[in-house]
C-alpha atoms as a PDB file:
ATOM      1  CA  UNK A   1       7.136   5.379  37.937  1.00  0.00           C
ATOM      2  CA  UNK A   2       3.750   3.462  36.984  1.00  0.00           C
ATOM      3  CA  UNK A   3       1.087   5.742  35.563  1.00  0.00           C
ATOM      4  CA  UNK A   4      -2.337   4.993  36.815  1.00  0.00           C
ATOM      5  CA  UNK A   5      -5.355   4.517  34.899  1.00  0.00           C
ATOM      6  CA  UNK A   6      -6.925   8.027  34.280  1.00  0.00           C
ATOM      7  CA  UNK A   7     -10.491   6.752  34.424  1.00  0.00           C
ATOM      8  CA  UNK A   8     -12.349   7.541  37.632  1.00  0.00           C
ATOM      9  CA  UNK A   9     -11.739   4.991  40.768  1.00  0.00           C
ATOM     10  CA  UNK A  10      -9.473   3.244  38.713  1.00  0.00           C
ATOM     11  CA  UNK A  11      -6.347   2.210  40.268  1.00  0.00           C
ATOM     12  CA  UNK A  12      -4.771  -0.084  37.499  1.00  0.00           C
ATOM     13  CA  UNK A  13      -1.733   0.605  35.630  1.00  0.00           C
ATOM     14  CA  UNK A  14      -1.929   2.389  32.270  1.00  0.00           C
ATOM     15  CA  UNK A  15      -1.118   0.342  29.047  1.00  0.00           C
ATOM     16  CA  UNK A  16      -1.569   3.972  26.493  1.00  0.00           C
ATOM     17  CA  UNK A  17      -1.283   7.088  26.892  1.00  0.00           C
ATOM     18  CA  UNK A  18      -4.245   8.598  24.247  1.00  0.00           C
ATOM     19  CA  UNK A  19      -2.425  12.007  23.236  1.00  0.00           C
ATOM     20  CA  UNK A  20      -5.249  13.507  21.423  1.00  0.00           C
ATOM     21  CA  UNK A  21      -7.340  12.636  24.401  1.00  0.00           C
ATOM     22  CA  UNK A  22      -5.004  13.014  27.463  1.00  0.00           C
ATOM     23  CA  UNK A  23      -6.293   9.814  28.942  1.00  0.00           C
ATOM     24  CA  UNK A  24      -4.212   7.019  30.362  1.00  0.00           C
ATOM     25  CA  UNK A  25      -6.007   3.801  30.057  1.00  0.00           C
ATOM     26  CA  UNK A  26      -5.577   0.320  31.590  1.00  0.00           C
ATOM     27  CA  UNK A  27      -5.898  -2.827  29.941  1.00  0.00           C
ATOM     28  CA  UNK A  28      -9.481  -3.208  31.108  1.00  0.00           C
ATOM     29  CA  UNK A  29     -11.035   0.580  30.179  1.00  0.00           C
ATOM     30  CA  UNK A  30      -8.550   0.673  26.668  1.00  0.00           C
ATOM     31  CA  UNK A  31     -10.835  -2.404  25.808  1.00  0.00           C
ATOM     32  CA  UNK A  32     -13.958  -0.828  26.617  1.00  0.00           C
ATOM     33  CA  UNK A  33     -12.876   2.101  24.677  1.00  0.00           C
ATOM     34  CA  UNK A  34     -12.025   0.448  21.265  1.00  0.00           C
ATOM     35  CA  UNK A  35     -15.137  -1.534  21.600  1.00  0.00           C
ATOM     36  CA  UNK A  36     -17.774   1.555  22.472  1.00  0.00           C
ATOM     37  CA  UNK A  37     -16.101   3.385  19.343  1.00  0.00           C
ATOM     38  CA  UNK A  38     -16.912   0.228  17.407  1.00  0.00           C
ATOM     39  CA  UNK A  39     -20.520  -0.576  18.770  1.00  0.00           C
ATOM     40  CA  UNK A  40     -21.487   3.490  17.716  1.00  0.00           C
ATOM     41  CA  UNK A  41     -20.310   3.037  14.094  1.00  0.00           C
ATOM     42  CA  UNK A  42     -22.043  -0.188  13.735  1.00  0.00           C
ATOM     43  CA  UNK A  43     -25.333   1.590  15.323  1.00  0.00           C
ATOM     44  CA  UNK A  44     -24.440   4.619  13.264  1.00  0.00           C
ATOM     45  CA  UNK A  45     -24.014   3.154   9.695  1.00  0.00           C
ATOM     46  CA  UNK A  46     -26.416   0.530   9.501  1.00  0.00           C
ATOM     47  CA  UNK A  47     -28.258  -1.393  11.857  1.00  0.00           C
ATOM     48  CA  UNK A  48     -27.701  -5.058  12.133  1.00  0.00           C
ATOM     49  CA  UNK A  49     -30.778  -6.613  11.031  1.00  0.00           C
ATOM     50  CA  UNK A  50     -32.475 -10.084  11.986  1.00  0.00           C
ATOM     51  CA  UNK A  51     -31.546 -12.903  10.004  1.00  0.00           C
ATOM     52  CA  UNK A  52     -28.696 -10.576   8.455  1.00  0.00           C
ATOM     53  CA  UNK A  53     -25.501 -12.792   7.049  1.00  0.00           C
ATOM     54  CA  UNK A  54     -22.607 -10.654   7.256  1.00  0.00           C
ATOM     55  CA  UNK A  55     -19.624 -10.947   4.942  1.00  0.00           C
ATOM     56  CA  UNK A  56     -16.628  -9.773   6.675  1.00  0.00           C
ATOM     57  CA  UNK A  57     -13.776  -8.796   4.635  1.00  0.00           C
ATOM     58  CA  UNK A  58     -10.836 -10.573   6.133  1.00  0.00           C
ATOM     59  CA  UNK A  59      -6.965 -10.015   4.873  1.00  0.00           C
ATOM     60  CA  UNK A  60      -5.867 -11.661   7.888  1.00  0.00           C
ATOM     61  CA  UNK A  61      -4.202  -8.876   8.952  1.00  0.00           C
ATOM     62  CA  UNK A  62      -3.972  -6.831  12.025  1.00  0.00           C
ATOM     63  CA  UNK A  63      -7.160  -4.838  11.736  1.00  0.00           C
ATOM     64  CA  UNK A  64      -9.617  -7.108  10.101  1.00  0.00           C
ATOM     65  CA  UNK A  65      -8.882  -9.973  12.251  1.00  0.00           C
ATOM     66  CA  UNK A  66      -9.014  -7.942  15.107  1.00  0.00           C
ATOM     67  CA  UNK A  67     -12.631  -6.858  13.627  1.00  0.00           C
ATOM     68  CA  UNK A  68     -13.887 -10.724  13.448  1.00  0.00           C
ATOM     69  CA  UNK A  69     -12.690 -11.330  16.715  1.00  0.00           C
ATOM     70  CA  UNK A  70     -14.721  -8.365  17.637  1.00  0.00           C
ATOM     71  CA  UNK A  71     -18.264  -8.865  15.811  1.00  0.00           C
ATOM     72  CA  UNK A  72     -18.091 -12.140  17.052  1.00  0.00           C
ATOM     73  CA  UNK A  73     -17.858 -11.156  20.845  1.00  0.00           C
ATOM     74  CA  UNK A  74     -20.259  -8.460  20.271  1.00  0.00           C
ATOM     75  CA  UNK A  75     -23.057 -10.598  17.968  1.00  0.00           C
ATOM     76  CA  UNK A  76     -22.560 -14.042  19.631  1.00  0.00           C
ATOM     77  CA  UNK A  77     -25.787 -14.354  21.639  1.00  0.00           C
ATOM     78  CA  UNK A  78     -27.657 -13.475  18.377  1.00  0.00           C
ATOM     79  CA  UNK A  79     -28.747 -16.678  16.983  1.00  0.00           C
ATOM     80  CA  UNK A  80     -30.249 -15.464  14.090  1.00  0.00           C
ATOM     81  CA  UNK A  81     -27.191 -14.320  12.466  1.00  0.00           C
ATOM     82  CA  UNK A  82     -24.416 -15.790  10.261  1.00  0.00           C
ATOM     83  CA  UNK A  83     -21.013 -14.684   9.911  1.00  0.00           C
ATOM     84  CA  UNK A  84     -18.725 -15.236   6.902  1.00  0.00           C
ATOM     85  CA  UNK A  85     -15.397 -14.079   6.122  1.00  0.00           C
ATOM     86  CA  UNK A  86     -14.012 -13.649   2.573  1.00  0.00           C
ATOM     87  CA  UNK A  87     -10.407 -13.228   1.643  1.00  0.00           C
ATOM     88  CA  UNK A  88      -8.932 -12.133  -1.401  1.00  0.00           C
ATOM     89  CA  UNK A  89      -5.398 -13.521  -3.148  1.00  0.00           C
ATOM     90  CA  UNK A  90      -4.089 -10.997  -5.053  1.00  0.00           C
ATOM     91  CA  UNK A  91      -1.345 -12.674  -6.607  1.00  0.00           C
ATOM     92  CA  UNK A  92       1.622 -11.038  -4.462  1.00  0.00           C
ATOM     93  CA  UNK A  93       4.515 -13.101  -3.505  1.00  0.00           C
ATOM     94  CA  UNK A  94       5.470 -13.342  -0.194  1.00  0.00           C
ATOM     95  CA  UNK A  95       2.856 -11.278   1.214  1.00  0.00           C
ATOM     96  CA  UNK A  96      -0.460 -12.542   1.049  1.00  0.00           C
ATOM     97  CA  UNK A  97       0.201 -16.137   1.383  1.00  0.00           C
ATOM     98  CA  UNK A  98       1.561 -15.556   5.011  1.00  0.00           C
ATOM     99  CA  UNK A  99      -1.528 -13.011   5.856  1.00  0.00           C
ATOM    100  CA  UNK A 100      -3.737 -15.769   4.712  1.00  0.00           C
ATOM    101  CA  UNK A 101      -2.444 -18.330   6.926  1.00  0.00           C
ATOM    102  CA  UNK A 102      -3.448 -16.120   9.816  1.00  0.00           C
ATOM    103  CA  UNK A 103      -6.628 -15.706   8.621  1.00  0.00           C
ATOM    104  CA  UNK A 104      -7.223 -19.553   8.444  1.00  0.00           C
ATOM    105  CA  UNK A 105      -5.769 -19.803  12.017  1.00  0.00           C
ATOM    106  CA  UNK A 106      -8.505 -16.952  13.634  1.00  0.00           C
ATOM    107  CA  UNK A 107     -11.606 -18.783  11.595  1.00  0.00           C
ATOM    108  CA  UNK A 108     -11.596 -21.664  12.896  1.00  0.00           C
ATOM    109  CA  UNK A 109     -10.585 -20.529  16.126  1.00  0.00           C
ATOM    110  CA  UNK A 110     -13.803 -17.916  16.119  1.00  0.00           C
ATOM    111  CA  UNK A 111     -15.336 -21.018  14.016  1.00  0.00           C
ATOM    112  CA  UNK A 112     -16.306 -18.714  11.046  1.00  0.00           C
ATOM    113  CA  UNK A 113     -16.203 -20.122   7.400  1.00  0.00           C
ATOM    114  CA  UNK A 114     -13.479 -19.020   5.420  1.00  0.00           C
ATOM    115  CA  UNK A 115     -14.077 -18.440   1.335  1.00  0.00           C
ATOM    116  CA  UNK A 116     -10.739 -17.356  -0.420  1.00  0.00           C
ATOM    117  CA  UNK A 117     -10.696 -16.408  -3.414  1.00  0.00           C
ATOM    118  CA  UNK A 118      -7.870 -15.590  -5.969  1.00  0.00           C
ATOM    119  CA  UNK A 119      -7.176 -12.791  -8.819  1.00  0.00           C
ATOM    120  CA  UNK A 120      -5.626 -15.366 -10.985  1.00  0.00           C
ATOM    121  CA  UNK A 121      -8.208 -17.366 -11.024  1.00  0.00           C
ATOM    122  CA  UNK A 122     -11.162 -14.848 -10.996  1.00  0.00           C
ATOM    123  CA  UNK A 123      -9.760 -12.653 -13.304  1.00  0.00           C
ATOM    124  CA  UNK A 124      -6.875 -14.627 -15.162  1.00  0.00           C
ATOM    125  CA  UNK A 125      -4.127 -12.608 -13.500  1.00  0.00           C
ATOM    126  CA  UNK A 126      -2.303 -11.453 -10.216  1.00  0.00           C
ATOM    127  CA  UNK A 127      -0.802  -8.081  -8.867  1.00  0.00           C
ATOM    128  CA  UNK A 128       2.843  -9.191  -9.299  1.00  0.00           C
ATOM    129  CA  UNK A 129       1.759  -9.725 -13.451  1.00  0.00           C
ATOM    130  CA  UNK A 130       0.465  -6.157 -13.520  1.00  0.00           C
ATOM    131  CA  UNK A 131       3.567  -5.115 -11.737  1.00  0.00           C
ATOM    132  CA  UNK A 132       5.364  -6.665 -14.755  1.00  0.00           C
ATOM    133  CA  UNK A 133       3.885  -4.768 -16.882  1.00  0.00           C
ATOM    134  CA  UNK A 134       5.155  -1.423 -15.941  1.00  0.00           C
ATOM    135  CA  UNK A 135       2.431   0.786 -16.022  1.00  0.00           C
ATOM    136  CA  UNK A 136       2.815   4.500 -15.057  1.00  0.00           C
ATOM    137  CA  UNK A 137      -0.107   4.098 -12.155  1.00  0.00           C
ATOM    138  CA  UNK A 138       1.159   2.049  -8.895  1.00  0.00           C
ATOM    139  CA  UNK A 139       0.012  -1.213  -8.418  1.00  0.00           C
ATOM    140  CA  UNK A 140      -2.099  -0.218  -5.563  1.00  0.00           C
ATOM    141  CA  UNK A 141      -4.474   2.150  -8.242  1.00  0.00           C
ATOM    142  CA  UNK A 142      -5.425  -1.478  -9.605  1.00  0.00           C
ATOM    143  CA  UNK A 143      -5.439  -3.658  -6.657  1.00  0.00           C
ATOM    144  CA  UNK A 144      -7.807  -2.019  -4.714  1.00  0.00           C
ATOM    145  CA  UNK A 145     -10.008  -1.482  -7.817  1.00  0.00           C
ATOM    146  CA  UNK A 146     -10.042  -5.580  -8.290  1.00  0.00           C
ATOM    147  CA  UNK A 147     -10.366  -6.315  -4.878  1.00  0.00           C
ATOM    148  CA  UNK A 148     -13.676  -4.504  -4.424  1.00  0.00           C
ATOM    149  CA  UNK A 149     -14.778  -5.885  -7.458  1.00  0.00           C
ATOM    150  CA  UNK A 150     -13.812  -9.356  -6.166  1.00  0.00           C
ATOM    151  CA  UNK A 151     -15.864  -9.088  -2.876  1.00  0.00           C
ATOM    152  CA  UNK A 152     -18.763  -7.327  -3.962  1.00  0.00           C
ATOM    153  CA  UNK A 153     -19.035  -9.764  -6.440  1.00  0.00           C
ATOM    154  CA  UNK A 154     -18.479 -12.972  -3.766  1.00  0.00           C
ATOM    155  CA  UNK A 155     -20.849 -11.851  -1.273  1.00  0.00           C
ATOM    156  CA  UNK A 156     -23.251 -11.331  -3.592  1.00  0.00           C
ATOM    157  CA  UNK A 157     -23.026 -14.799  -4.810  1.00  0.00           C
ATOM    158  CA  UNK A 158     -22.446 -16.113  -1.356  1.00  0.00           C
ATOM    159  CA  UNK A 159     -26.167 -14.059  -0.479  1.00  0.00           C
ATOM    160  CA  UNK A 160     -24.545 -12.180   2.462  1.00  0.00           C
ATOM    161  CA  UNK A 161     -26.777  -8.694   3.049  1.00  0.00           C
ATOM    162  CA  UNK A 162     -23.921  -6.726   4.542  1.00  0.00           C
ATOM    163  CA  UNK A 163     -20.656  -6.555   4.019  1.00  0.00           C
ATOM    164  CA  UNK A 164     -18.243  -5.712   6.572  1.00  0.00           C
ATOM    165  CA  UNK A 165     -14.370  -4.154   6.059  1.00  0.00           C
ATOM    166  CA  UNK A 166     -11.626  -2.983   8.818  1.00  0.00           C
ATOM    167  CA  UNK A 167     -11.438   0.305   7.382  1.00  0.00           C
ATOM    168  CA  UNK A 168      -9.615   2.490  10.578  1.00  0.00           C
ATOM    169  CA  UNK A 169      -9.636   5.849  11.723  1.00  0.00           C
ATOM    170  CA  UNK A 170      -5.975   6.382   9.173  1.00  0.00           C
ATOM    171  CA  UNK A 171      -7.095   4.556   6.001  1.00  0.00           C
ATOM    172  CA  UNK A 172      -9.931   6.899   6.529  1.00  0.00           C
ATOM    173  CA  UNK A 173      -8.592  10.211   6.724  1.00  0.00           C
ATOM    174  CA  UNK A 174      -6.155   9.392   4.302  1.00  0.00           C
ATOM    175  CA  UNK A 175      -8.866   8.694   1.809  1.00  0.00           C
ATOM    176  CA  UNK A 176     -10.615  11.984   2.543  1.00  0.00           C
ATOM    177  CA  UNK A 177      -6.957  13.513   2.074  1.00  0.00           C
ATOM    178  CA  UNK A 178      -6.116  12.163  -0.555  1.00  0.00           C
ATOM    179  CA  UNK A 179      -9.546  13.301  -2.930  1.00  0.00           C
ATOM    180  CA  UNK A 180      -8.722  16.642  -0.577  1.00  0.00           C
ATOM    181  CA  UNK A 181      -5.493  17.275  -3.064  1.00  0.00           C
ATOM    182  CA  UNK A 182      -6.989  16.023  -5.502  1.00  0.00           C
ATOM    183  CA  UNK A 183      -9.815  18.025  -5.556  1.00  0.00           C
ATOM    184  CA  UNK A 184     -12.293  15.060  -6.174  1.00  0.00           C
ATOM    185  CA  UNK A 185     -15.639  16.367  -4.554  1.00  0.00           C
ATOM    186  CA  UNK A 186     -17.682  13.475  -6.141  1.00  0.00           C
ATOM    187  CA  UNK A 187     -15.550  10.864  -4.553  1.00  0.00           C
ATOM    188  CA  UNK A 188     -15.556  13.075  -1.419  1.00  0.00           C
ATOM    189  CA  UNK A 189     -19.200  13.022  -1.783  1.00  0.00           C
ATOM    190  CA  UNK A 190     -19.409   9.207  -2.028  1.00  0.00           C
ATOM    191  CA  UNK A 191     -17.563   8.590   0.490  1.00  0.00           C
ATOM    192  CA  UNK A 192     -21.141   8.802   2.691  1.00  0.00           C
ATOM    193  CA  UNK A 193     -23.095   7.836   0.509  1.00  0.00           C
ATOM    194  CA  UNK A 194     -25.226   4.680  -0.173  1.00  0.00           C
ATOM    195  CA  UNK A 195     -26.303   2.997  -3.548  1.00  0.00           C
ATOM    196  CA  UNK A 196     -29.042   0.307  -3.350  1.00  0.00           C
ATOM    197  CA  UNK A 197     -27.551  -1.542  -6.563  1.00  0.00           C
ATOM    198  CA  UNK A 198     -24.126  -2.491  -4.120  1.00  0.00           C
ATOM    199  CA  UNK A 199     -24.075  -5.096  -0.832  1.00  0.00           C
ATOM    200  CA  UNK A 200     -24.375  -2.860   2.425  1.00  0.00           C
ATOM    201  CA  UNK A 201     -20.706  -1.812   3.999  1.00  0.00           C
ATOM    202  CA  UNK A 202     -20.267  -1.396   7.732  1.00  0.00           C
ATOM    203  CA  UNK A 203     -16.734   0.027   8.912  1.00  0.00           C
ATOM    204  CA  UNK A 204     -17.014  -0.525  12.043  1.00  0.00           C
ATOM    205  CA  UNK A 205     -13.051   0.799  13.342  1.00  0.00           C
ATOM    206  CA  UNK A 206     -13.984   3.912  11.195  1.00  0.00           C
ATOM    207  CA  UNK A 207     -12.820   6.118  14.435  1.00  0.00           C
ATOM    208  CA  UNK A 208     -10.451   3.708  15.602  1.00  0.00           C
ATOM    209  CA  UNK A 209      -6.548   4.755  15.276  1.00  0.00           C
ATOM    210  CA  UNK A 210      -4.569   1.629  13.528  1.00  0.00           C
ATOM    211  CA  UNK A 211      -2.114   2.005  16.580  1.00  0.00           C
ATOM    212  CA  UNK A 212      -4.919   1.080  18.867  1.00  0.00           C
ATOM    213  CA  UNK A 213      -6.167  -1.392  16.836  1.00  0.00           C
ATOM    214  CA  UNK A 214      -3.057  -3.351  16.770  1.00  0.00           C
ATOM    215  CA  UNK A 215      -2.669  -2.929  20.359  1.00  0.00           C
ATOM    216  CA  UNK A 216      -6.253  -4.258  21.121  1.00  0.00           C
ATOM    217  CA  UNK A 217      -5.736  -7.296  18.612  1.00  0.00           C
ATOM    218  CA  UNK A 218      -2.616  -8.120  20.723  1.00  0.00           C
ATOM    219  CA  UNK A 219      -4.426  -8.234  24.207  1.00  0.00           C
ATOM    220  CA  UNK A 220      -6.926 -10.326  22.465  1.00  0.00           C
ATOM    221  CA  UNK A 221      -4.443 -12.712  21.490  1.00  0.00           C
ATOM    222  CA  UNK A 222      -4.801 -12.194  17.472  1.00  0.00           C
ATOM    223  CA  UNK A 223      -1.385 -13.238  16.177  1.00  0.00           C
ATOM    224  CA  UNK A 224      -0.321 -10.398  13.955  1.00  0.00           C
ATOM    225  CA  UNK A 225       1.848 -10.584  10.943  1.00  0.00           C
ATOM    226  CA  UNK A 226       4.424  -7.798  10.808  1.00  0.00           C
ATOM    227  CA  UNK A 227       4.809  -8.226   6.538  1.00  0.00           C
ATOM    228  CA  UNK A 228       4.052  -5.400   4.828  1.00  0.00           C
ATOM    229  CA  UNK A 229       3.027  -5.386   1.228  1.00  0.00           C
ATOM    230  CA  UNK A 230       6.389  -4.953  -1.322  1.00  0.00           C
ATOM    231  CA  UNK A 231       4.053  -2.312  -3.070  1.00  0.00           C
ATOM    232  CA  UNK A 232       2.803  -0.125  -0.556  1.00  0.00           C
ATOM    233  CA  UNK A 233       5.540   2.758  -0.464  1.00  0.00           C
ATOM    234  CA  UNK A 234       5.110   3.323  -4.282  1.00  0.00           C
ATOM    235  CA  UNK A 235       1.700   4.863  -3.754  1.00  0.00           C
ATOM    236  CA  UNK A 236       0.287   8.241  -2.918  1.00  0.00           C
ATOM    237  CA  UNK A 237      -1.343   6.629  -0.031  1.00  0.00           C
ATOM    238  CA  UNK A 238       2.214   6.119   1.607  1.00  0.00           C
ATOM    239  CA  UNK A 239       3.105   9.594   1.231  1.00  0.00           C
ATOM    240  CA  UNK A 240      -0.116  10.855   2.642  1.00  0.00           C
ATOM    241  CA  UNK A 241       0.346   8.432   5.246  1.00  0.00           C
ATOM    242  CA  UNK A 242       3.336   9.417   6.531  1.00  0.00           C
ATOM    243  CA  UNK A 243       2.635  12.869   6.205  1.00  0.00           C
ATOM    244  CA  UNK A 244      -0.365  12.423   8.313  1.00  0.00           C
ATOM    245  CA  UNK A 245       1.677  10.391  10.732  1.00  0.00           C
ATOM    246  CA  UNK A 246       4.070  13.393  11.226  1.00  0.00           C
ATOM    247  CA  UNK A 247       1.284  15.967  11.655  1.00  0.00           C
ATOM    248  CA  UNK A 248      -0.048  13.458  14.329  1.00  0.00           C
ATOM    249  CA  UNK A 249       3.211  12.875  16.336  1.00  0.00           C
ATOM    250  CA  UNK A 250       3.955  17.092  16.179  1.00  0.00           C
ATOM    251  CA  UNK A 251      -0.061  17.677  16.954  1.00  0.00           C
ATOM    252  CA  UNK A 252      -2.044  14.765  18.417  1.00  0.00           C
ATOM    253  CA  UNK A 253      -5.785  14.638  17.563  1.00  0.00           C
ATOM    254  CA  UNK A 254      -5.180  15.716  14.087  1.00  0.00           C
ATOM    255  CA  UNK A 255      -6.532  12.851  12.142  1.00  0.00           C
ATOM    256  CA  UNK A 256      -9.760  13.356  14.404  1.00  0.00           C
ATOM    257  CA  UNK A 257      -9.966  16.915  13.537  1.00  0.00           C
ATOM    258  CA  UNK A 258      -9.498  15.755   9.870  1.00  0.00           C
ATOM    259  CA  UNK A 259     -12.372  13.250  10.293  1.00  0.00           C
ATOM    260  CA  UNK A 260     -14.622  15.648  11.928  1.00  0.00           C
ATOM    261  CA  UNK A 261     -13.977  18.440   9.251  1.00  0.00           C
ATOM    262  CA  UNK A 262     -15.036  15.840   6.661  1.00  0.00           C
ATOM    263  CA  UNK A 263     -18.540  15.076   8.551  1.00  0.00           C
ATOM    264  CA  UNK A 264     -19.176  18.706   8.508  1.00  0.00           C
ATOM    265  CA  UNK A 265     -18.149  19.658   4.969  1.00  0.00           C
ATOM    266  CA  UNK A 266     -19.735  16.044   3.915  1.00  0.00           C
ATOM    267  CA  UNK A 267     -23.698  17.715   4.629  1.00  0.00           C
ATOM    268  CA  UNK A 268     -22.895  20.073   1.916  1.00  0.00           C
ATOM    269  CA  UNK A 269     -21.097  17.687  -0.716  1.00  0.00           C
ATOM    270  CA  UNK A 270     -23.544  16.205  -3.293  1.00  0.00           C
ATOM    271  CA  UNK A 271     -24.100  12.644  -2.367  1.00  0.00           C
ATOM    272  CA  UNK A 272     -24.596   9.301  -4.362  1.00  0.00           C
ATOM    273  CA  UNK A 273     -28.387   9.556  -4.803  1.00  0.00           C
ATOM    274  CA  UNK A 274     -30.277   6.439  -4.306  1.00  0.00           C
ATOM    275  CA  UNK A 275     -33.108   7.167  -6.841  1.00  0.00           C
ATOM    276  CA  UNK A 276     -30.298   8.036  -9.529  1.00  0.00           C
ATOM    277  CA  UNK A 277     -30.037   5.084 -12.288  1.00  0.00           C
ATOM    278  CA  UNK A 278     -26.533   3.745 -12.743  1.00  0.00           C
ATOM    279  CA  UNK A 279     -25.517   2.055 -15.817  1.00  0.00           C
ATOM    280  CA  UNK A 280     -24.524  -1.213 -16.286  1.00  0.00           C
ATOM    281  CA  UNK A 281     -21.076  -1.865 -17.483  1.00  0.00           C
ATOM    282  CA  UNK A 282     -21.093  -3.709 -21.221  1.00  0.00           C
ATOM    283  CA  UNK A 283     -18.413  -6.353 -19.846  1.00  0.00           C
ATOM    284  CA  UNK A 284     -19.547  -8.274 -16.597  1.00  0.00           C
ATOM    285  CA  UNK A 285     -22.983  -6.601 -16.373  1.00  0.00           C
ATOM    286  CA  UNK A 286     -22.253  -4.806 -12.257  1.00  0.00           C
ATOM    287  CA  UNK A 287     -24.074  -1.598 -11.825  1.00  0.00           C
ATOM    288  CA  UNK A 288     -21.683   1.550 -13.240  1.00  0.00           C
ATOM    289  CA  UNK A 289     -20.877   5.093 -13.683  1.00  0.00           C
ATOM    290  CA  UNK A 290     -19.238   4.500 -17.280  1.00  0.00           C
ATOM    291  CA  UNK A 291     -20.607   2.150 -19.881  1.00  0.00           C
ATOM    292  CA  UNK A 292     -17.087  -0.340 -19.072  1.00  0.00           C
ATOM    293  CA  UNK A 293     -16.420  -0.232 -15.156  1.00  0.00           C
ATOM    294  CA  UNK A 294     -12.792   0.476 -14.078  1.00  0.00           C
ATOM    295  CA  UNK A 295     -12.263  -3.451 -13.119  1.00  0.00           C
ATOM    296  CA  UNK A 296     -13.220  -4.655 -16.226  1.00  0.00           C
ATOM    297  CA  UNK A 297     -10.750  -1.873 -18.167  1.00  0.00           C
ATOM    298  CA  UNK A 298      -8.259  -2.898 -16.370  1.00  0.00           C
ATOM    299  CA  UNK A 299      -9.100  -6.940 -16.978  1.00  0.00           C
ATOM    300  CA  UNK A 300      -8.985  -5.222 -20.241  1.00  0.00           C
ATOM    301  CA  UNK A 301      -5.651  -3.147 -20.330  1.00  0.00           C
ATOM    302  CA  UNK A 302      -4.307  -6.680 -18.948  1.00  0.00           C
ATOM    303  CA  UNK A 303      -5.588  -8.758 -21.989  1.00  0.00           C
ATOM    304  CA  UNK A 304      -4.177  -6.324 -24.854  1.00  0.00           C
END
């Protein structure tokens, strides 16, 4: 039996079934949902300015090319602004070489410039080196540490004004999870907050599901690598993941709830505070909470 579309005078067939929502939604209206979710975080976070060149972090992965392919349908009229995408090679065997290739193939489709850059040759090493090394925190701990580093420190050079990352409704409940247990209530606090010393970040699929995500990157086309990274399950991430995913599947519209919680509890939390003066770290000279900042200790814990 075909399921009709749920939205009103619409007599298409339904592609998803949005549990947490009770909607069915044809091709056409699951579109136009994913996208209005988008265009309110973008209005939301930070206006798009004139003249603005935006940095978009791109993996070439499901999500971020799916995000590319969507800021440049949404921004294409707009003359006035430039789009860049930066991509990061950690150094991981088997994984990022065959994300990257995607990401070469959607740039020059969107016609976007693509600058890659690479851990071993920014910072003398890759992820599978620090693997070797067997140190008690999973590899993740450092990757993402380096990788922020990495394009804060590119777009800055490259003079983009905003950077922009496919951060999606999961990665960010998991994050606000995660410093849940963990009972972090600075990073909580941070989480919304704003420092004038970093680039501008826009996430944009903030309240989109990564199920729905994937799904709108294959209407559009996006050719979607199914590697995962060989690292992944040995974080805490994973596990919070998958216990997320299981609250989800036994009560739909939890991750929402989760979100929502956070954007309540977040007006009470104390924030990064823009007239505050961060340090400088002693090594590379970035803005910092600690006189070394955590990329350059672990550049550090790398050399010794």
């Amino acid at each position: 039996m075909t399921i009709k579309c749920s939205k009103r005078r619409c007599t298409n067939p339904a592609i998803i079934h949005q549990k947490y929502s009770g909607l069915h939604l044809c091709e056409a209206h699951f579109i136009e949902d994913v996208e209005r979710k988008a265009k309110r975080e973008i209005r939301k976070q930070w206006l798009i300015e004139h003249d603005d060149k935006i940095a978009v972090a791109l993996s070439g992965g499901k999500d971020s090319s799916a995000l590319l392919y969507m800021l440049k349908k949404f921004f294409q009229p707009r003359a006035d602004l430039e789009f860049i995408a930066i991509a990061v090679d950690e150094g991981i065997k088997g994984f990022r070489s065959v994300t990257l290739k995607n990401a070469e193939h959607i740039t020059k489709e969107l016609e976007v410039e693509l600058c890659t850059f690479y851990f071993e040759h920014e910072l003398g090493f890759t992820v599978d080196e620090i693997v070797s090394r067997g140190f008690e925190q999973a590899p993740c701990t450092f990757c993402g540490v380096l990788r922020r580093k990495v394009i804060e420190t590119k777009a800055k050079e490259l003079g983009a004004t905003k950077v922009v990352t496919a951060h999606n409704l999961d990665d960010e409940v998991q994050t606000i999870l995660i410093n849940y247990i963990r009972g972090d209530i600075e990073r909580l606090g941070r989480l919304r907050g704003r420092r004038p010393q970093f680039v501008p970040r826009i996430k944009p699929l903030r309240k989109v599901p990564e199920k729905e995500v994937a799904l709108y990157a294959l209407i559009a086309g996006i050719s979607i690598s199914t590697v995962q990274c060989p690292y992944a399950r040995l974080s805490f991430r994973f596990t919070v993941k998958r216990m997320l995913n299981e609250f989800e599947m036994r009560h739909p519209g939890t991750k929402y709830s989760l979100m929502r919680g956070y954007e309540r509890l977040s007006q009470f939390l104390p924030t990064a505070q823009p007239g505050r003066e961060l340090l400088r770290c002693e090594r590379c000279g970035a803005p910092s909470a600690s006189r070394i900042c955590k990329a350059c200790e672990i550049v550090e814990r790398m050399r010794s």
